[in-house]
PDB file of N, CA and C in Angstrom:
ATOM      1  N   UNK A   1       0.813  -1.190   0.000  1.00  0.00           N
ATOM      2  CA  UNK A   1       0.000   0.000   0.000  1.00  0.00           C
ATOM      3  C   UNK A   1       0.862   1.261   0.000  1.00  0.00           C
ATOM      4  N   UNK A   2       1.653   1.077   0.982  1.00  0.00           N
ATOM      5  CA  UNK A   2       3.098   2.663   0.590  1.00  0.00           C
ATOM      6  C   UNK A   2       3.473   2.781  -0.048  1.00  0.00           C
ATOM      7  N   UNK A   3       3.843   1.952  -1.547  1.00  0.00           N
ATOM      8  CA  UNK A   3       4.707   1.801  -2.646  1.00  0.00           C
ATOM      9  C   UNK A   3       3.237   2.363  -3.597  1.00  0.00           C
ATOM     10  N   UNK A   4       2.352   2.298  -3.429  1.00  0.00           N
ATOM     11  CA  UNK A   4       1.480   2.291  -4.245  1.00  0.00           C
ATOM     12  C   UNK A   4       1.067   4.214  -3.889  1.00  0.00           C
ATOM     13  N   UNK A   5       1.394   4.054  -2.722  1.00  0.00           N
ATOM     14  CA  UNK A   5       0.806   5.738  -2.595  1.00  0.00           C
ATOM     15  C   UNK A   5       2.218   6.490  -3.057  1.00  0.00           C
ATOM     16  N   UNK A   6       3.277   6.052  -2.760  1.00  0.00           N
ATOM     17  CA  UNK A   6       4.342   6.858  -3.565  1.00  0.00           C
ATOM     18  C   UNK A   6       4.796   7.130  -4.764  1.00  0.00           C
ATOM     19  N   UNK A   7       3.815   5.959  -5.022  1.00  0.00           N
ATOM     20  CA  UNK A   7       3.848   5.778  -6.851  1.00  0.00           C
ATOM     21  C   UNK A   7       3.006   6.821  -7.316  1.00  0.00           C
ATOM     22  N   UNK A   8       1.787   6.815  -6.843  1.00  0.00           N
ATOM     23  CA  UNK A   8       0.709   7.929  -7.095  1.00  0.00           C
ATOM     24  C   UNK A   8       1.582   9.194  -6.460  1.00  0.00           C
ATOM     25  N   UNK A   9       2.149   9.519  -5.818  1.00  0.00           N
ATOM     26  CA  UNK A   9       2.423  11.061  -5.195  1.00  0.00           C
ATOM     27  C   UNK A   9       3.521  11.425  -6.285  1.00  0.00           C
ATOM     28  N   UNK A  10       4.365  10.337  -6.488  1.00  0.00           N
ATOM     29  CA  UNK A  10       5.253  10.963  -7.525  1.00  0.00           C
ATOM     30  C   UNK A  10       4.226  11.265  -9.174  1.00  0.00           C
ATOM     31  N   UNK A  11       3.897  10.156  -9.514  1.00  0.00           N
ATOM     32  CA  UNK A  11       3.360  11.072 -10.700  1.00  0.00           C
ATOM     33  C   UNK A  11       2.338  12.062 -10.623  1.00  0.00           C
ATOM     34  N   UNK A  12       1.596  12.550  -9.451  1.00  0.00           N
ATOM     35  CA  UNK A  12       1.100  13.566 -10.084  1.00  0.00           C
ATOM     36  C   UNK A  12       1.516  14.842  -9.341  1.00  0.00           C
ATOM     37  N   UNK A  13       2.845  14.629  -8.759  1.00  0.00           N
ATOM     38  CA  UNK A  13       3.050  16.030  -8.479  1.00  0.00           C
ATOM     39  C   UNK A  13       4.709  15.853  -9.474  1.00  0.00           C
ATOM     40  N   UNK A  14       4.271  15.150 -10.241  1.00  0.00           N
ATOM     41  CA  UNK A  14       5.839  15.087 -11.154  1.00  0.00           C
ATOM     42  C   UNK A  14       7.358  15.445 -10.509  1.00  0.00           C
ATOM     43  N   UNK A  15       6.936  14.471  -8.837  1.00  0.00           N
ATOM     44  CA  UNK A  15       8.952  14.284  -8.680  1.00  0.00           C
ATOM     45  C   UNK A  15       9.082  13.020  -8.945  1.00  0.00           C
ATOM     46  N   UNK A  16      10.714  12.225  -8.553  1.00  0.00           N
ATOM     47  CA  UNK A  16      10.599  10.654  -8.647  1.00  0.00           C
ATOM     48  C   UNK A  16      10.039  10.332  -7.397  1.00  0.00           C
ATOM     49  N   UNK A  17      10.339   9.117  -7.438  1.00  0.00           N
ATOM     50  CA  UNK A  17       9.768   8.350  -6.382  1.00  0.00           C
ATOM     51  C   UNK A  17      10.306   8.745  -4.849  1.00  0.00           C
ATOM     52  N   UNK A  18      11.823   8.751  -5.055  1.00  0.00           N
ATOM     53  CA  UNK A  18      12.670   8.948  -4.354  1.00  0.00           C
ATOM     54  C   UNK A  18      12.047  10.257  -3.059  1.00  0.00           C
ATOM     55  N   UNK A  19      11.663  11.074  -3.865  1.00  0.00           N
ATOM     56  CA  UNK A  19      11.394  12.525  -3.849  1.00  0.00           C
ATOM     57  C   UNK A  19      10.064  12.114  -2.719  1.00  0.00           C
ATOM     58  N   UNK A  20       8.846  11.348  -3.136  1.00  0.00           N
ATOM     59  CA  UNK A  20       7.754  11.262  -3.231  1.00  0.00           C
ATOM     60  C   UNK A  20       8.408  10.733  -1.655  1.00  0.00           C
ATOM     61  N   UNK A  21       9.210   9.385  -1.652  1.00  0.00           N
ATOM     62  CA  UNK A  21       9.212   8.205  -0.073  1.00  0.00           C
ATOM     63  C   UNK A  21       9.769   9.703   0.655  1.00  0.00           C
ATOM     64  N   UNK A  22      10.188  10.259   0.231  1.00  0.00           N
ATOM     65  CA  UNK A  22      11.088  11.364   1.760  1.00  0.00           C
ATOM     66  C   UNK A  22      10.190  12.064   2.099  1.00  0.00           C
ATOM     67  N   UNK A  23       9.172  12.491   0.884  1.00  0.00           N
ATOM     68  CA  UNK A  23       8.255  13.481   1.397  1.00  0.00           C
ATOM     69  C   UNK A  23       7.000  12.610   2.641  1.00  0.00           C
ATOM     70  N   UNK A  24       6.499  11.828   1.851  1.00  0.00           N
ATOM     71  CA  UNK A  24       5.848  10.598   2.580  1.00  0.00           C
ATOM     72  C   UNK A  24       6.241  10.812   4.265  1.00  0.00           C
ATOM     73  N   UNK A  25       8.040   9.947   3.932  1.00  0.00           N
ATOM     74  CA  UNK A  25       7.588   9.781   5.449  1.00  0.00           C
ATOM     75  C   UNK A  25       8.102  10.156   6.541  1.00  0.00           C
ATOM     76  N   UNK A  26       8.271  11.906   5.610  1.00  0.00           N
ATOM     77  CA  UNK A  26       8.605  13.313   6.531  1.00  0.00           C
ATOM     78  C   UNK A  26       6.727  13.771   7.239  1.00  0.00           C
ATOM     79  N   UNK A  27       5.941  13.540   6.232  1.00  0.00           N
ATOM     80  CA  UNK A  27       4.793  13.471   6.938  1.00  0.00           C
ATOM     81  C   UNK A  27       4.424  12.903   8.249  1.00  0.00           C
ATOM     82  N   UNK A  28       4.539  11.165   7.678  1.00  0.00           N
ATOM     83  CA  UNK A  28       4.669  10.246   8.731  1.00  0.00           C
ATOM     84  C   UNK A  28       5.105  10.666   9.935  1.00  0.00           C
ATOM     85  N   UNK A  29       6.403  11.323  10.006  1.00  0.00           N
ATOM     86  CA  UNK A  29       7.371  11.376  11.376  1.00  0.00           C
ATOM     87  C   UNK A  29       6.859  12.438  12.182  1.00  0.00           C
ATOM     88  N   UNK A  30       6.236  13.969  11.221  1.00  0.00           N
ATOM     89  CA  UNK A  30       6.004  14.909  11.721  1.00  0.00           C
ATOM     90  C   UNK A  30       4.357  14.711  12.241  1.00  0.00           C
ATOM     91  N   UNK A  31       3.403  13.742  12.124  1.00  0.00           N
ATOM     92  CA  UNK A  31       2.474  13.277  12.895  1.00  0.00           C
ATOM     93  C   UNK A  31       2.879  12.594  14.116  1.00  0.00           C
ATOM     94  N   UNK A  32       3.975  11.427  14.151  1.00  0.00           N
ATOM     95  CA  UNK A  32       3.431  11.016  14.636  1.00  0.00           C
ATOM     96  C   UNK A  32       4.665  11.396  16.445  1.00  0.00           C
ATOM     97  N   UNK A  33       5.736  12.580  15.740  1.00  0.00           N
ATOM     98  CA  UNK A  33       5.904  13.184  16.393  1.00  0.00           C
ATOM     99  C   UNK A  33       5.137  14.105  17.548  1.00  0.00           C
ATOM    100  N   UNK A  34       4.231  15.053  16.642  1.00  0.00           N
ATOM    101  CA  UNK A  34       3.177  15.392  17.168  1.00  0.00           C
ATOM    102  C   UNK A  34       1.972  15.002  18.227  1.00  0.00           C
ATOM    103  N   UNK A  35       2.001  14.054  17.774  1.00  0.00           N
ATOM    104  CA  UNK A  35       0.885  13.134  18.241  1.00  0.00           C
ATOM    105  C   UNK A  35       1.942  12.706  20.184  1.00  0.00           C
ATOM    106  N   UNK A  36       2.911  12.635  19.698  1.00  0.00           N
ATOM    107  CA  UNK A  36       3.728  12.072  21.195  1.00  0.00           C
ATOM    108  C   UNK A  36       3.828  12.940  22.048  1.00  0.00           C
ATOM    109  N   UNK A  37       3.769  14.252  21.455  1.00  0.00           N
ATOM    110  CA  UNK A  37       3.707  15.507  22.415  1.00  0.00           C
ATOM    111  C   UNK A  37       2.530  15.573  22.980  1.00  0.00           C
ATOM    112  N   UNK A  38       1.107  14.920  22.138  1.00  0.00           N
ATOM    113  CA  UNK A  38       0.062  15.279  22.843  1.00  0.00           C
ATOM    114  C   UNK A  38      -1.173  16.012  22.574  1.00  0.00           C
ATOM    115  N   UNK A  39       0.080  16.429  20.545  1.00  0.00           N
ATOM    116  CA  UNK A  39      -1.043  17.601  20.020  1.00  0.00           C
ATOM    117  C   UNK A  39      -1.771  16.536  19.376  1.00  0.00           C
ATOM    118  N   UNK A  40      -3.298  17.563  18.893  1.00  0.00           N
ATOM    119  CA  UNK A  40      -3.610  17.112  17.492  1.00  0.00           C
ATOM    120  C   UNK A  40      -3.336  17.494  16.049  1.00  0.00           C
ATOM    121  N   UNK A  41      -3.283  16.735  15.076  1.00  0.00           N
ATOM    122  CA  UNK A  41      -2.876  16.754  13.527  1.00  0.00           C
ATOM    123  C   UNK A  41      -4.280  16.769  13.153  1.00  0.00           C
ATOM    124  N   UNK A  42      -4.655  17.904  12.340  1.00  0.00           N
ATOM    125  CA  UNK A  42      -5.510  17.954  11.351  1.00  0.00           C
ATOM    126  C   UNK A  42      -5.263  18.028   9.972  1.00  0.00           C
ATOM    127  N   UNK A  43      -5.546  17.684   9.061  1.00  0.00           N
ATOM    128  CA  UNK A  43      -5.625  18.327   7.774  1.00  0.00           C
ATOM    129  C   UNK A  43      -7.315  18.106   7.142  1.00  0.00           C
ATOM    130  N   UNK A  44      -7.402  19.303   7.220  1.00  0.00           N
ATOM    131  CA  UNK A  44      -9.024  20.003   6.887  1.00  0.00           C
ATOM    132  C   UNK A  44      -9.355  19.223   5.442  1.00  0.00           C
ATOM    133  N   UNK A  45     -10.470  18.497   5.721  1.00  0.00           N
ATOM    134  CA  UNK A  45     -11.389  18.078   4.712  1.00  0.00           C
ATOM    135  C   UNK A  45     -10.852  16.526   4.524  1.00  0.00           C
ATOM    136  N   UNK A  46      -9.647  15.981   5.457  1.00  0.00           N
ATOM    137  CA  UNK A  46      -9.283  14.724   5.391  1.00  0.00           C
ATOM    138  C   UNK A  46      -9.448  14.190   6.901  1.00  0.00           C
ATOM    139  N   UNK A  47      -9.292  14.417   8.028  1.00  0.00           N
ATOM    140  CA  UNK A  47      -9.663  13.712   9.037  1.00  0.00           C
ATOM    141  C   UNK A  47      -8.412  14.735  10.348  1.00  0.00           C
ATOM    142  N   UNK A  48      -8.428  13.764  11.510  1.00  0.00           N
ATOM    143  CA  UNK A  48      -7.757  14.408  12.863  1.00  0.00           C
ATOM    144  C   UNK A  48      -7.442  13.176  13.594  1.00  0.00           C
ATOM    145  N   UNK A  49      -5.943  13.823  13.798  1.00  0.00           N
ATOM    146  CA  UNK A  49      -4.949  12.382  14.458  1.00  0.00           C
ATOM    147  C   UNK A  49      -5.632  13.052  15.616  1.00  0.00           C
ATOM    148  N   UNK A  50      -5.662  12.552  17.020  1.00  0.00           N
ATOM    149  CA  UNK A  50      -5.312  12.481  18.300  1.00  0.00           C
ATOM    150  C   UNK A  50      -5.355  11.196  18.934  1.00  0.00           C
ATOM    151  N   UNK A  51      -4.451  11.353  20.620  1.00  0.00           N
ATOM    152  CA  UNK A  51      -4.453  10.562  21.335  1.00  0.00           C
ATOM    153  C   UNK A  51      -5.081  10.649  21.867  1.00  0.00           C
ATOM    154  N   UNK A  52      -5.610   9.553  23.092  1.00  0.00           N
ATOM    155  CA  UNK A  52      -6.667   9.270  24.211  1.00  0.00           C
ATOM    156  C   UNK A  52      -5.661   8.480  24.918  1.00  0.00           C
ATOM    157  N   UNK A  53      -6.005   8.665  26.223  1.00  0.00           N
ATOM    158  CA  UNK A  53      -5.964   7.398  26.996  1.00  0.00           C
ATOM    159  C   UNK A  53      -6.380   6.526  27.734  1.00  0.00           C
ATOM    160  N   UNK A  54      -6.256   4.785  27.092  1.00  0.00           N
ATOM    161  CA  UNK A  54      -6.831   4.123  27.566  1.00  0.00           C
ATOM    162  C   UNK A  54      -6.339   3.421  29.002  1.00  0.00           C
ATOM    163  N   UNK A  55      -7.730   3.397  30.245  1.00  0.00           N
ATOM    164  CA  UNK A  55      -7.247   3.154  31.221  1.00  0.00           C
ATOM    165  C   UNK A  55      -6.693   1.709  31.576  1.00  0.00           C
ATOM    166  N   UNK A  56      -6.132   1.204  32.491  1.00  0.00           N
ATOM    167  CA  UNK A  56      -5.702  -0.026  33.165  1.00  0.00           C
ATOM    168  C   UNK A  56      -7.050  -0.930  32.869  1.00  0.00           C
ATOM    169  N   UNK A  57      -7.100  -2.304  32.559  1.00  0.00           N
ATOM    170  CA  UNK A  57      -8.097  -3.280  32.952  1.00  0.00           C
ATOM    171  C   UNK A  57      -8.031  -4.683  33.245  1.00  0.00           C
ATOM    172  N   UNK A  58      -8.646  -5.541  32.682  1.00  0.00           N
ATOM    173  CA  UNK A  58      -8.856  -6.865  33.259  1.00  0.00           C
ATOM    174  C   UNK A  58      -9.182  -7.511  32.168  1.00  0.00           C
ATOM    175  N   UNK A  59      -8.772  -8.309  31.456  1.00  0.00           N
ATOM    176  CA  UNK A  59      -9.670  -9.028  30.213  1.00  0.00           C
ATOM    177  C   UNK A  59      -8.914 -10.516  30.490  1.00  0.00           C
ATOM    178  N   UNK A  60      -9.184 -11.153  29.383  1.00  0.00           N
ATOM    179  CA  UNK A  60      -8.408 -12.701  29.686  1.00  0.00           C
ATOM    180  C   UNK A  60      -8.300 -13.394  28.342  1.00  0.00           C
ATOM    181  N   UNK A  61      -7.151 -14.018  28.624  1.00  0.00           N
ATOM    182  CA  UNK A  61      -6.855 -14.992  27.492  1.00  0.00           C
ATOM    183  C   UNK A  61      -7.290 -16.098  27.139  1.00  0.00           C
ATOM    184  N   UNK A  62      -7.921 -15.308  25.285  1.00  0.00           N
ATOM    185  CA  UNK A  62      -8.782 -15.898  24.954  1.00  0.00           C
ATOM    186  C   UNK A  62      -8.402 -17.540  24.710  1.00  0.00           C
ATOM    187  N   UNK A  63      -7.178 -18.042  25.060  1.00  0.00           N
ATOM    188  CA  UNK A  63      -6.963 -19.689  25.130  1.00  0.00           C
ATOM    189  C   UNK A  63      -7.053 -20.091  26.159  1.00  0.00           C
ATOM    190  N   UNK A  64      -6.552 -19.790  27.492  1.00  0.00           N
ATOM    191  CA  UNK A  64      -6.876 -20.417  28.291  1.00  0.00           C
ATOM    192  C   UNK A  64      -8.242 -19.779  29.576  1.00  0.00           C
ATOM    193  N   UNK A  65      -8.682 -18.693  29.418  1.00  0.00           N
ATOM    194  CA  UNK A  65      -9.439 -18.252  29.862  1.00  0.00           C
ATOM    195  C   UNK A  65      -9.049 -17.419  30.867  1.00  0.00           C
ATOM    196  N   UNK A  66      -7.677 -17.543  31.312  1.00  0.00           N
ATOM    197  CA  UNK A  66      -7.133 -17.008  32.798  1.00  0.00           C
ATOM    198  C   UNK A  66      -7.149 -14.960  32.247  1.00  0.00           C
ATOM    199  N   UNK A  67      -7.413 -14.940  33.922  1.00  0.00           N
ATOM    200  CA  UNK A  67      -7.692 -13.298  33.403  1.00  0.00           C
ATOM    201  C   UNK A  67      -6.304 -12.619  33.938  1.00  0.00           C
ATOM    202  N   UNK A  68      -6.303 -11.912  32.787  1.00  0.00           N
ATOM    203  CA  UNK A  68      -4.731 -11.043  33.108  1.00  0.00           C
ATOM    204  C   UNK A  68      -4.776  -9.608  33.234  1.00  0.00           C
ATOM    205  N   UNK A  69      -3.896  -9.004  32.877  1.00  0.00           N
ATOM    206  CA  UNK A  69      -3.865  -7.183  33.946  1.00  0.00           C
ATOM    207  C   UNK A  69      -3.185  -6.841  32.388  1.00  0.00           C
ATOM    208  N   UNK A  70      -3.970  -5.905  31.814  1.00  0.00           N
ATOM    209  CA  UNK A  70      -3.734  -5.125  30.633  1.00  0.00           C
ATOM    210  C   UNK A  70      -3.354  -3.843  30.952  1.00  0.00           C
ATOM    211  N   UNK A  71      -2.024  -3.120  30.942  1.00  0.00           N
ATOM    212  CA  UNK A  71      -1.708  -2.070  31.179  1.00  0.00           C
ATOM    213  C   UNK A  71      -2.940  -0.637  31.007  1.00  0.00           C
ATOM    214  N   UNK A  72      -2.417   0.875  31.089  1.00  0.00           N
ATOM    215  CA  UNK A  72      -2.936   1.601  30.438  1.00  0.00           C
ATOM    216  C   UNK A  72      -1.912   1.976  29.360  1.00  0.00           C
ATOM    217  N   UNK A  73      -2.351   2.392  28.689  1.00  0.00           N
ATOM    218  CA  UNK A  73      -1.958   2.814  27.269  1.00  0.00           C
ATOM    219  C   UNK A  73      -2.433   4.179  26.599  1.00  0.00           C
ATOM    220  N   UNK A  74      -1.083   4.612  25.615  1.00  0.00           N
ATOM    221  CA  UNK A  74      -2.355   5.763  24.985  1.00  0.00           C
ATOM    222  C   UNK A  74      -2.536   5.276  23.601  1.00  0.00           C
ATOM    223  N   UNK A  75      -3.634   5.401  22.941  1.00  0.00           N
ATOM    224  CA  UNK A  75      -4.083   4.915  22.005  1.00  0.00           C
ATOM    225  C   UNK A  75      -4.003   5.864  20.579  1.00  0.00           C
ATOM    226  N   UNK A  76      -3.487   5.800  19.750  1.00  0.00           N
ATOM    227  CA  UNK A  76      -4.250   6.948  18.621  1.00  0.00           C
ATOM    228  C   UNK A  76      -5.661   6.891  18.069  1.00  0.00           C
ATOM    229  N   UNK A  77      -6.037   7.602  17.581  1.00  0.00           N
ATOM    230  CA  UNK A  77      -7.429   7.685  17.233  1.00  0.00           C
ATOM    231  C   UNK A  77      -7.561   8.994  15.549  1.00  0.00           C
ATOM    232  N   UNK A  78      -8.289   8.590  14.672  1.00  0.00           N
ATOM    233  CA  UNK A  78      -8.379   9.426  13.476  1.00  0.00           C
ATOM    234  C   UNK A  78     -10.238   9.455  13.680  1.00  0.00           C
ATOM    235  N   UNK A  79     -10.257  10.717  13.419  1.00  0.00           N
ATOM    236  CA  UNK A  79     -11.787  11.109  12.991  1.00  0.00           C
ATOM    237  C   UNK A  79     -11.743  12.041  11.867  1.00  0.00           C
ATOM    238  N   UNK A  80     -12.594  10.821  10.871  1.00  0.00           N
ATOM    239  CA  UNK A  80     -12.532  11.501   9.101  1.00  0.00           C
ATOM    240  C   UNK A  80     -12.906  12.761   9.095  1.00  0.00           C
ATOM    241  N   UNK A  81     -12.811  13.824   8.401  1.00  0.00           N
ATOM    242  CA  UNK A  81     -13.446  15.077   7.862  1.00  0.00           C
ATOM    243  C   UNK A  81     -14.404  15.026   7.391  1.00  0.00           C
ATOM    244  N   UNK A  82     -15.097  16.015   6.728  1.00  0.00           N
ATOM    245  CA  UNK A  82     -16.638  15.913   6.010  1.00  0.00           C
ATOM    246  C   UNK A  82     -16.014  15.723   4.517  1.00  0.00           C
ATOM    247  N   UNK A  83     -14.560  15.935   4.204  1.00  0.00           N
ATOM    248  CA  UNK A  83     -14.434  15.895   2.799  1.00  0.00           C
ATOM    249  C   UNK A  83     -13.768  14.799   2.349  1.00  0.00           C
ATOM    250  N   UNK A  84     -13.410  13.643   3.446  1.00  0.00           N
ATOM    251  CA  UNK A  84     -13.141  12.429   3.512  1.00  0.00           C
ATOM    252  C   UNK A  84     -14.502  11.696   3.155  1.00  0.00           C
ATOM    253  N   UNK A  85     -15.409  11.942   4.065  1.00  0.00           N
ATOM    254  CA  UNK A  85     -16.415  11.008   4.139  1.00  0.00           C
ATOM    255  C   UNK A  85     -18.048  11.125   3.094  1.00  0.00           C
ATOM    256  N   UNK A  86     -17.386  12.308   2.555  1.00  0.00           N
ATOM    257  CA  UNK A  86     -18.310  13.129   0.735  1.00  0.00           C
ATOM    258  C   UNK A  86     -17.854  11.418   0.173  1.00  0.00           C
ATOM    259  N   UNK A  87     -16.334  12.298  -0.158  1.00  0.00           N
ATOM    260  CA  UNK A  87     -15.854  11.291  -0.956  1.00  0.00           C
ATOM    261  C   UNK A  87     -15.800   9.959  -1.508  1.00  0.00           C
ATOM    262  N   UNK A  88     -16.139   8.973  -0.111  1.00  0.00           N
ATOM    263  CA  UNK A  88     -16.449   7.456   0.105  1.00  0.00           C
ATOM    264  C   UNK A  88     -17.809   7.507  -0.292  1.00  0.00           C
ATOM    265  N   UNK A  89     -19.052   8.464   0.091  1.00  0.00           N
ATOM    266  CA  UNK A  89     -20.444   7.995  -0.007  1.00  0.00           C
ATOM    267  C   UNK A  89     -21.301   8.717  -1.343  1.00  0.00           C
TER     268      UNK A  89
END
């Protein structure tokens, strides 16, 4: 799927590929940089990175049934735009 979006980014903004993977996943880094600080990433009419955090719990393994202690965690989370979700419907 990344080779396929770099393929598309290079031809239609006519750099090589090369051009296209740095730009890519200077994006990549600068989200998910962001995102570690705490902010949110928008880009208007495509959706919004943020984190949450999920608390401590209890669930169990689904082979042997025994219940174990699931840390807390922070989770990412994307909520589409209105010009994401035109688009799909």
């Amino acid at each position: 799927m990344k080779e396929e979006l770099i393929e598309k980014m290079a031809k239609e903004a006519k750099i090589t590929k090369a051009q296209a993977k740095r730009a890519l996943d200077a994006l990549f880094d600068g989200v998910t940089t962001n995102l570690k600080k705490g902010k949110r990433v928008s880009f208007v009419g495509f959706g919004t990175f943020n984190v949450t955090k999920r608390k401590a719990r209890t669930g169990r393994n689904p082979q042997t049934g025994d219940e174990i202690k699931i840390p807390a965690a922070k989770v990412p989370k994307f909520k589409p735009g209105k010009g994401l979700k035109d688009a799909l419907n």
